[in-house]
Protein backbone atom coordinates (compact mmCIF):
# COMPACT_ATOMS: atom_id res chain seq x y z
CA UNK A 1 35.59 2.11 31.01
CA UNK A 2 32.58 -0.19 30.96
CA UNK A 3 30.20 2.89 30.75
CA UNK A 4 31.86 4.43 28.27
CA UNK A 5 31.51 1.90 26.13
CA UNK A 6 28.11 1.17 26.86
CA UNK A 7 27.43 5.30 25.94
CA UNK A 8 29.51 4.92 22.46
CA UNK A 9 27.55 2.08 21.93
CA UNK A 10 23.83 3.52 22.63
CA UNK A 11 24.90 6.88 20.78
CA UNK A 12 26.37 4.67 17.61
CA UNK A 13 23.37 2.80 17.62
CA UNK A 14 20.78 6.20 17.90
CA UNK A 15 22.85 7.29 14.62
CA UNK A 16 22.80 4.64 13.12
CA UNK A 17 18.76 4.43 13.02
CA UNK A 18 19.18 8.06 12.28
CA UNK A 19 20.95 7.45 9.36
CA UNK A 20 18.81 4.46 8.17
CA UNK A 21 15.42 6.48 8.60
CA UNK A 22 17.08 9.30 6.91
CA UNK A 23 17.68 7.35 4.00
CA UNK A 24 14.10 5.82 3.42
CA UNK A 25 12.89 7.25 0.23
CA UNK A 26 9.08 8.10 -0.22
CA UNK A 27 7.22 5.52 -2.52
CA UNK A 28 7.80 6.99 -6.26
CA UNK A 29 4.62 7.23 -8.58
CA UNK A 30 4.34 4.40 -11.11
CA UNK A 31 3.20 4.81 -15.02
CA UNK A 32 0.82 2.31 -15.49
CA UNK A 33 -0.86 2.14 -18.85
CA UNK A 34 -4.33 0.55 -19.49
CA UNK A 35 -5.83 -0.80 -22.83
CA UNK A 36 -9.49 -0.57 -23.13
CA UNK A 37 -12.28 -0.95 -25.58
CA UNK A 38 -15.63 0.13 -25.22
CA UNK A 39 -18.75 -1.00 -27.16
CA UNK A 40 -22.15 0.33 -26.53
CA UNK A 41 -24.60 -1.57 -24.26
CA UNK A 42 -21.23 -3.89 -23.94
CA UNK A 43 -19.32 -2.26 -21.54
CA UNK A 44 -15.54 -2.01 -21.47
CA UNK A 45 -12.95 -4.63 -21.96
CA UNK A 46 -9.51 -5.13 -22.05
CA UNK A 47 -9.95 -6.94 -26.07
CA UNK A 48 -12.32 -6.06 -28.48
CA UNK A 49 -15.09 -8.86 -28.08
CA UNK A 50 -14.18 -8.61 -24.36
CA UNK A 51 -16.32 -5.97 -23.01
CA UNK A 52 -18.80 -6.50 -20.20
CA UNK A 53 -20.53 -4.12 -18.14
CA UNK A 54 -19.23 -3.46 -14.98
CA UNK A 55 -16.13 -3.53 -17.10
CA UNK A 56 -12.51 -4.34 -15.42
CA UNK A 57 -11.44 -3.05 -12.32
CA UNK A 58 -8.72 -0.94 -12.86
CA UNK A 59 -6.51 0.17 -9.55
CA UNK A 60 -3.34 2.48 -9.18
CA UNK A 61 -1.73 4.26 -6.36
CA UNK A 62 -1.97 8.20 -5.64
CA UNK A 63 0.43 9.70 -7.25
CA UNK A 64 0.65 7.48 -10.78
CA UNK A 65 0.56 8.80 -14.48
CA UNK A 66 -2.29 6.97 -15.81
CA UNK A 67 -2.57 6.37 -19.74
CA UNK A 68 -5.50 4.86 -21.32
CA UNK A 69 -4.94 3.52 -24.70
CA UNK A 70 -9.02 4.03 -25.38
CA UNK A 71 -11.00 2.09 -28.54
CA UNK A 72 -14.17 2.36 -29.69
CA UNK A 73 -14.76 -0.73 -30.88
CA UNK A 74 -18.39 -0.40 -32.77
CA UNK A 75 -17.21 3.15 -34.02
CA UNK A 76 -19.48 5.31 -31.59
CA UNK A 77 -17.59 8.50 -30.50
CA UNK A 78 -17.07 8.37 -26.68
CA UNK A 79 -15.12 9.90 -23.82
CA UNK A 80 -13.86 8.18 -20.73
CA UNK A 81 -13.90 9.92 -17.26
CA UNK A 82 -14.16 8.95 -13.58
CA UNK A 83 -16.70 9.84 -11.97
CA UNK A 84 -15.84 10.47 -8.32
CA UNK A 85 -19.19 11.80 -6.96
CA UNK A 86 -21.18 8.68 -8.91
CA UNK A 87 -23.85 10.87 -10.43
CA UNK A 88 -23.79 9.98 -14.24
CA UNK A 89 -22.37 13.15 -15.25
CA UNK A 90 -18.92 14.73 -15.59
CA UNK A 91 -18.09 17.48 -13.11
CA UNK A 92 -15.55 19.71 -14.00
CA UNK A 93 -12.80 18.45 -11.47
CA UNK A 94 -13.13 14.63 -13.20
CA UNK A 95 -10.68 13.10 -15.42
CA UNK A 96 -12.11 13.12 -18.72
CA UNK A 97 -10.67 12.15 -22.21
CA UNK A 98 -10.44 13.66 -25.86
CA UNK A 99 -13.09 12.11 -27.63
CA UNK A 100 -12.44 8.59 -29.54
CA UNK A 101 -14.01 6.35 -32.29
CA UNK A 102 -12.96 4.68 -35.23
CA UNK A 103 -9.16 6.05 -34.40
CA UNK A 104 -8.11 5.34 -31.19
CA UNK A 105 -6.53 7.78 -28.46
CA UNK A 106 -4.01 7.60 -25.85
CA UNK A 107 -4.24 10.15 -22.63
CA UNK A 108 -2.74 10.21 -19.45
CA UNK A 109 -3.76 11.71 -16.20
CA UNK A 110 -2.45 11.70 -12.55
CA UNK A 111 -4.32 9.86 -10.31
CA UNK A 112 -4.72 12.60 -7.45
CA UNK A 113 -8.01 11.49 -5.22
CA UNK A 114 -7.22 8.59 -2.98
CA UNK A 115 -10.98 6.27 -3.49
CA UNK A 116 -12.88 3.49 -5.44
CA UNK A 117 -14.85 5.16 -8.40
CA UNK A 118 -17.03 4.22 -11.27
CA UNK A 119 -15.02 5.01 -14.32
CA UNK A 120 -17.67 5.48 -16.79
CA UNK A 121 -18.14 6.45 -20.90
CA UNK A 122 -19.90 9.80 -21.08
CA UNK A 123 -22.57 9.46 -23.96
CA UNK A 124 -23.40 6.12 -22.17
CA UNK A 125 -22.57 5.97 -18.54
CA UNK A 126 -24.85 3.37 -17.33
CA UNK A 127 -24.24 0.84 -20.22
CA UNK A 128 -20.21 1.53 -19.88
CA UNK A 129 -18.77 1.32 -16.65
CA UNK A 130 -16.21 0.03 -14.38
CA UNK A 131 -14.02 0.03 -11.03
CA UNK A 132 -11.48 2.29 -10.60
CA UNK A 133 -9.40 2.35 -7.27
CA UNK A 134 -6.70 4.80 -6.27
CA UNK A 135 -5.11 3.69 -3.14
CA UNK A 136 -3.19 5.42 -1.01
CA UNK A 137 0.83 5.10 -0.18
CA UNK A 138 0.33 3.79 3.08
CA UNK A 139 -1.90 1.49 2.68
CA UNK A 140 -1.41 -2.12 2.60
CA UNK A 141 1.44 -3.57 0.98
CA UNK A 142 1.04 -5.60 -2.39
CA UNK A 143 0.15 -9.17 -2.07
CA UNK A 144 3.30 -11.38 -1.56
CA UNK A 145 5.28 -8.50 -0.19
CA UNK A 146 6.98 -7.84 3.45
CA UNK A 147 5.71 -5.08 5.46
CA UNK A 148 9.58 -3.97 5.84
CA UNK A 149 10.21 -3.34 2.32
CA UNK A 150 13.76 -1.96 2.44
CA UNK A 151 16.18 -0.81 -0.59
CA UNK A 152 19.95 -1.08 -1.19
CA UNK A 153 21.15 2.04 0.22
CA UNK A 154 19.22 1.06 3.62
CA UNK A 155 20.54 -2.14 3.35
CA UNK A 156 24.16 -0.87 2.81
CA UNK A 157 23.68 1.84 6.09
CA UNK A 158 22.25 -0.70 8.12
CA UNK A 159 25.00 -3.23 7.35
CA UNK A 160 27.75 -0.63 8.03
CA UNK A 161 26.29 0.62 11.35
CA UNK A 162 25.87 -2.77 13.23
CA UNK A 163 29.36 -3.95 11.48
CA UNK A 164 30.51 -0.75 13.26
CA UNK A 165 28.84 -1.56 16.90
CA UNK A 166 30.30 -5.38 16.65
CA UNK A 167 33.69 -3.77 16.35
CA UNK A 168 33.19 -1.45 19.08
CA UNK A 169 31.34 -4.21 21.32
CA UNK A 170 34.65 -6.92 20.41
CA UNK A 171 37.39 -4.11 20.93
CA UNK A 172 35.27 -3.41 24.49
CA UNK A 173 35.44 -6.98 25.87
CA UNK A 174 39.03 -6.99 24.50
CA UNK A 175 39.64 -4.37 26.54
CA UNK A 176 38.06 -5.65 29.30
CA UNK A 177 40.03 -8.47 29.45
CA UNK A 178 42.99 -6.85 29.34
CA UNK A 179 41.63 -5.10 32.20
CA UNK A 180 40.97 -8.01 34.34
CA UNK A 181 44.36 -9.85 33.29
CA UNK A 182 45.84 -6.81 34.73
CA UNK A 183 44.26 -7.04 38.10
CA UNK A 184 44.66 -10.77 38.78
């Protein structure tokens, strides 16, 4: 009886981690929306008034729909991009916005290449530039967070698989007591 027990035990527990790892859901991409204004010889900022050059460091996570809400703030035309090679000049495969001036412009890209780039204005990429990180899923977690980050539905499986192997583990030594009240 003992080691049957113990094998309805081991195999409920074996499930049960089955279950929970089949329930982990991969890390969903975010929409994260950045405000910037660019003056010439200025940099960017996120205020007009504010820019400086390097401007802000931006960062994001693979996967994320990026907008930029993009001003011009002493009514030059310009066009954002990141430049993932750090040449000073666009290559076809880098995100690049419409143009903007006096009337601002919202795009959105996804941010695809997993790196730290200079994100730069076109007409003007050594007087406008910034940081731009795209980090990748499995890298560290977010300050302030726990490495075991776990949702509901894990939470819910987990619960109902060890509630599960204490019943089976009481209604064992139950039984085993019975069994030894029987002998003596």
């Amino acid at each position: 009886m003992r080691n049957r027990i113990g094998r309805i035990l081991l195999v409920t527990a074996i499930l049960g981690l089955a279950a929970c790892l089949g329930t982990m859901h991969p890390a969903a991409a975010a929409d994260r929306t950045f405000t910037l204004y660019g003056e010439n010889n200025n940099g960017w900022g996120f205020g007009a008034g504010n820019e400086t050059n390097p401007g802000p460091a931006l960062s994001v996570t693979v996967g994320d729909n990026v907008t930029l809400v993009l001003h011009s703030t002493d009514g030059n035309t310009y066009r954002w991009y990141l430049d993932y090679n750090n040449d000073s000049a666009r290559q076809g495969v880098e995100p690049r916005s419409p143009n903007f001036g006096t009337t601002p412009v919202t795009w959105n890209f996804t941010a695809d290449t997993v790196g730290t780039f200079r994100y730069r204005a076109q007409s003007s990429p050594a007087a406008m530039w910034g940081m731009f990180t795209v980090r990748n899923v499995t890298t560290q977690p977010p300050p302030g967070s726990t490495p075991f980050q776990l949702d509901a539905s894990l939470m819910i499986v987990l619960g109902i698989v060890l509630g599960f192997v204490a019943v089976l583990a009481i209604a064992g030594a139950v039984a085993r007591k019975k069994k030894d009240e029987k002998k003596a």
